[in-house]
Each structure stands twice: as C-alpha cells, then as structure tokens.
Protein backbone atom coordinates (compact mmCIF):
# COMPACT_ATOMS: atom_id res chain seq x y z
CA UNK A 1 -8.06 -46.05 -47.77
CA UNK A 2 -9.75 -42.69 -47.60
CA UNK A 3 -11.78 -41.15 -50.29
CA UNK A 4 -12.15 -37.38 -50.59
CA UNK A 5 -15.12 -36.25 -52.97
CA UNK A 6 -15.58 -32.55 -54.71
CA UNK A 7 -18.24 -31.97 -56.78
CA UNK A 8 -20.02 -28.61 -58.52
CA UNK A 9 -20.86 -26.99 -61.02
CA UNK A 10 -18.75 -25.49 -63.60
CA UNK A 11 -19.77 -22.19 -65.91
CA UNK A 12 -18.40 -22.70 -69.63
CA UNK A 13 -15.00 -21.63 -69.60
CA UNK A 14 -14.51 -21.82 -66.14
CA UNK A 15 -12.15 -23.43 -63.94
CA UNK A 16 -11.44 -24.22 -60.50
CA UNK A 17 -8.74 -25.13 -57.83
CA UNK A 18 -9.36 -27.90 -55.71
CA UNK A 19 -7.23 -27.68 -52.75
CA UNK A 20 -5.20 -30.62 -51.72
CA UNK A 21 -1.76 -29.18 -50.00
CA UNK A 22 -0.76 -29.88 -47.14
CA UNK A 23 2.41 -28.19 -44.66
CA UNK A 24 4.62 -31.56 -45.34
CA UNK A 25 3.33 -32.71 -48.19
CA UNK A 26 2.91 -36.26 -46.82
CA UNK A 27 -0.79 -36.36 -48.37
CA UNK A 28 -0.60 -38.16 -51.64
CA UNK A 29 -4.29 -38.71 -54.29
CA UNK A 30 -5.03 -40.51 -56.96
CA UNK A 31 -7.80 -40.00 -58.97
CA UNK A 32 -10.47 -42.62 -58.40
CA UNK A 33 -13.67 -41.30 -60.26
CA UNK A 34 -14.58 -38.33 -62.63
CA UNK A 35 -18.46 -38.27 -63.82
CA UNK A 36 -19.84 -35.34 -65.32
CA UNK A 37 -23.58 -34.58 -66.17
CA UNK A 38 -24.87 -32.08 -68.40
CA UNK A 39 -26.47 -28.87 -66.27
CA UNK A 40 -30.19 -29.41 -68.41
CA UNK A 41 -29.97 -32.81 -69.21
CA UNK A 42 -32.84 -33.39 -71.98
CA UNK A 43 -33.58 -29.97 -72.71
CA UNK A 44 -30.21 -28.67 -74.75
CA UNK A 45 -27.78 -30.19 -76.50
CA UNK A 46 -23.92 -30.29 -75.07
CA UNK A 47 -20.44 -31.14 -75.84
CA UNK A 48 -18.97 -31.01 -72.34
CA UNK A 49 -15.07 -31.78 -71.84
CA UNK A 50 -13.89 -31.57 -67.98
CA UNK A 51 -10.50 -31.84 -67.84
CA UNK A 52 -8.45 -31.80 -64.12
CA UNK A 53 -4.86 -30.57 -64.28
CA UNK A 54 -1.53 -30.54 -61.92
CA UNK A 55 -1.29 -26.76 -62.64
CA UNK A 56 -3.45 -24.12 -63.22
CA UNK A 57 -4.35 -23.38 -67.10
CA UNK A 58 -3.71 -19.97 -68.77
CA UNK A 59 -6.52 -20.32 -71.54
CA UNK A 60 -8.94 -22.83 -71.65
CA UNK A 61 -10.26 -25.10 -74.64
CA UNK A 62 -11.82 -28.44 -75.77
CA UNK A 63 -8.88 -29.87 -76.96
CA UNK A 64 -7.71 -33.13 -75.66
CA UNK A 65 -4.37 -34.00 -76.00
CA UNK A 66 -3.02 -37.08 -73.93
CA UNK A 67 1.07 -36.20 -74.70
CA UNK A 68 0.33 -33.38 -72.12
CA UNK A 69 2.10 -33.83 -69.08
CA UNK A 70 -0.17 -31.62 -66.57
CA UNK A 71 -3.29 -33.54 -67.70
CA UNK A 72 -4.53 -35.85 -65.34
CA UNK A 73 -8.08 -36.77 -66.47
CA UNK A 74 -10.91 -36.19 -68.96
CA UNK A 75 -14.21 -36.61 -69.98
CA UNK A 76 -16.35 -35.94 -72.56
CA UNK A 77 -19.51 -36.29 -72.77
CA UNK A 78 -22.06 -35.72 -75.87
CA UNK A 79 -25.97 -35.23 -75.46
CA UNK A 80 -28.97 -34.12 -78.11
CA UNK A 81 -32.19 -32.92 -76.32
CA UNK A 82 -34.05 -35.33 -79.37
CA UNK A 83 -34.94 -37.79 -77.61
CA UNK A 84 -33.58 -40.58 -80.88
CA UNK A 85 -29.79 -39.82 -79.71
CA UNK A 86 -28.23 -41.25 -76.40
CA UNK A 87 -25.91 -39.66 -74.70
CA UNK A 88 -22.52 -40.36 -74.88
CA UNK A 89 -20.02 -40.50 -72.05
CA UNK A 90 -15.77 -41.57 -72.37
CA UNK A 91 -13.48 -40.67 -69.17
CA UNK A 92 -9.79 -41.27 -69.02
CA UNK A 93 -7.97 -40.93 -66.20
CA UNK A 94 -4.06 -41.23 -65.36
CA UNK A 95 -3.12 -43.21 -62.04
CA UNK A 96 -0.56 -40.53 -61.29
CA UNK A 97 -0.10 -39.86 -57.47
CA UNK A 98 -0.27 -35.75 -56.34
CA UNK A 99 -0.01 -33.79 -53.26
CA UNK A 100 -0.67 -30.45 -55.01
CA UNK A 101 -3.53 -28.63 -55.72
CA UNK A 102 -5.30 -29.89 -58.80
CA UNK A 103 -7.75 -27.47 -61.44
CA UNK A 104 -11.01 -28.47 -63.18
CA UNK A 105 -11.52 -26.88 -66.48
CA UNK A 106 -14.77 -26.99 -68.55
CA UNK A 107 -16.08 -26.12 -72.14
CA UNK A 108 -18.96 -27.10 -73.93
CA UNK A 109 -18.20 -26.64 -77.77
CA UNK A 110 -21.90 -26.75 -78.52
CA UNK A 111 -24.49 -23.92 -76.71
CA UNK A 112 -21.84 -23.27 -73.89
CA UNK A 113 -24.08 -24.54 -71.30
CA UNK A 114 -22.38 -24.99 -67.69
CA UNK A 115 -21.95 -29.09 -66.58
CA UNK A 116 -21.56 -30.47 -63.19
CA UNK A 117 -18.69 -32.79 -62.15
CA UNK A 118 -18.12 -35.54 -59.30
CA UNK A 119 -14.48 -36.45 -58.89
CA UNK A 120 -13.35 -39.00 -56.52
CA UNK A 121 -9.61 -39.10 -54.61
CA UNK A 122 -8.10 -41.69 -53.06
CA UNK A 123 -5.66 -40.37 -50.22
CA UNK A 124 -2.60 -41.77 -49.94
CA UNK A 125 0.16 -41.54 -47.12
CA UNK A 126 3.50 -40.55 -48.43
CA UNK A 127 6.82 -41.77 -46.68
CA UNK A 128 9.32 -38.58 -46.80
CA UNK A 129 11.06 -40.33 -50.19
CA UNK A 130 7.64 -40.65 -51.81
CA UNK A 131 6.44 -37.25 -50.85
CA UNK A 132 10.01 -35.40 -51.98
CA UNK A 133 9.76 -37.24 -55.26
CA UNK A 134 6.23 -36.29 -55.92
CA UNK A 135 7.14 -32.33 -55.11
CA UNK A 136 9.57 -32.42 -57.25
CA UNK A 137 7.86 -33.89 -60.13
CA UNK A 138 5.21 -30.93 -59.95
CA UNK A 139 7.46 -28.41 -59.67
CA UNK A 140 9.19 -30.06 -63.01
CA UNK A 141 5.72 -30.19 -64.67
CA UNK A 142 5.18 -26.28 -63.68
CA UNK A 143 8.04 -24.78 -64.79
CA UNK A 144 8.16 -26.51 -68.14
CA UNK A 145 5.03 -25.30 -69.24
C-alpha cells in the first residue's frame, strides 16, 4: 500500500487541483487522512471548512451538504483566540475510489483567514474493469453537475 501526501496552504476562497491522472488510468486513491489547522492558530478566531471534490467547483462556499455527489471529504474546524474556548475539529470522509484529479476548496466564514491542509491517499492498482468503471463514474458525476 502506497500513501501519497499533499499538503499547503489555502487563501480564503481559494481552491486547488491536486493532480492524480494518469495515461491508463490504472491508478486508483482513496482518501486516507484530511487535517486542517488554522494559519494563526491562537491569535484569530476561524471557521475553516476544507472540502476536496471529484470536479472542479464553479463558486465556492461553507456549505456542507453530504447528498452531493462530487464531495468527497470535509472538515471543519472552529477556533476562538480566548484562550476559555477549545478548538473544535469534525472530518468526514467518503471511501470512494478515484483516478481523477481531485480540488481542495476553503472558506473561513469568520475573519477569512487562509488554513493549511494535510490530506493523505492511499494508491490503489486498478485491474482494466475497475479502472473503466471508475472513469466512467467521474465522467457521470461531471456532466451532471
């Protein structure tokens, strides 16, 4: 089992493509870990909610909405610079298998600080069935949204 890691730093309202094709496609991942931590941890307060996605996102938001096919993971995590709050961290993550590119999307509803992420892939090797079936379930997921 190979693991693949990516990790950075994402602006508020950004979001960005983490490249996973391949030429046949026989290259499968499955999300493993996704930890975020607040760019001034202890000095603002934050809101942040990552989100990864099969496709790329045409507007992006802090809502979280689980019925949504293209979402693959999400976190959220809430932190007060008073030192009398904790913070507070949930991630959920689908155990979906891809062998597309995948996008990280961020946006802190609070001060719009920027938040760093650390996501974790497990690589998977795809017979020619597998990998066919996986193809064409993104391209079903892209051109239905």
């Amino acid at each position: 089992m190979t693991i693949k890691t990516f990790r950075g730093l994402l602006k508020d309202l950004q979001q960005e493509r983490i490249r996973l094709e391949t030429l046949d496609g026989k290259k499968g991942y499955r999300i493993k870990k996704l930890e975020i931590m607040a760019h001034k941890p202890g000095t603002t307060s934050y809101e942040d909610i990552v989100k990864v996605y099969s496709i790329k996102q045409t507007a992006i938001d802090g809502v979280v909405d689980f019925s949504e096919q293209t979402l693959l993971a999400c976190a959220y995590l809430e932190g007060n610079h008073n030192e009398n709050y904790t913070d507070k961290l949930h991630v959920v993550f689908d155990q979906v298998t891809f062998n597309q590119d995948i996008f990280i999307t961020h946006k802190d509803e609070s001060t719009g600080e920027s938040c760093n992420y650390y996501l974790e892939l497990e690589q998977i090797k795809l017979d020619d069935v597998e990998a066919t079936a996986v193809i064409l379930k993104n391209f079903r997921n892209t051109n239905t949204v």
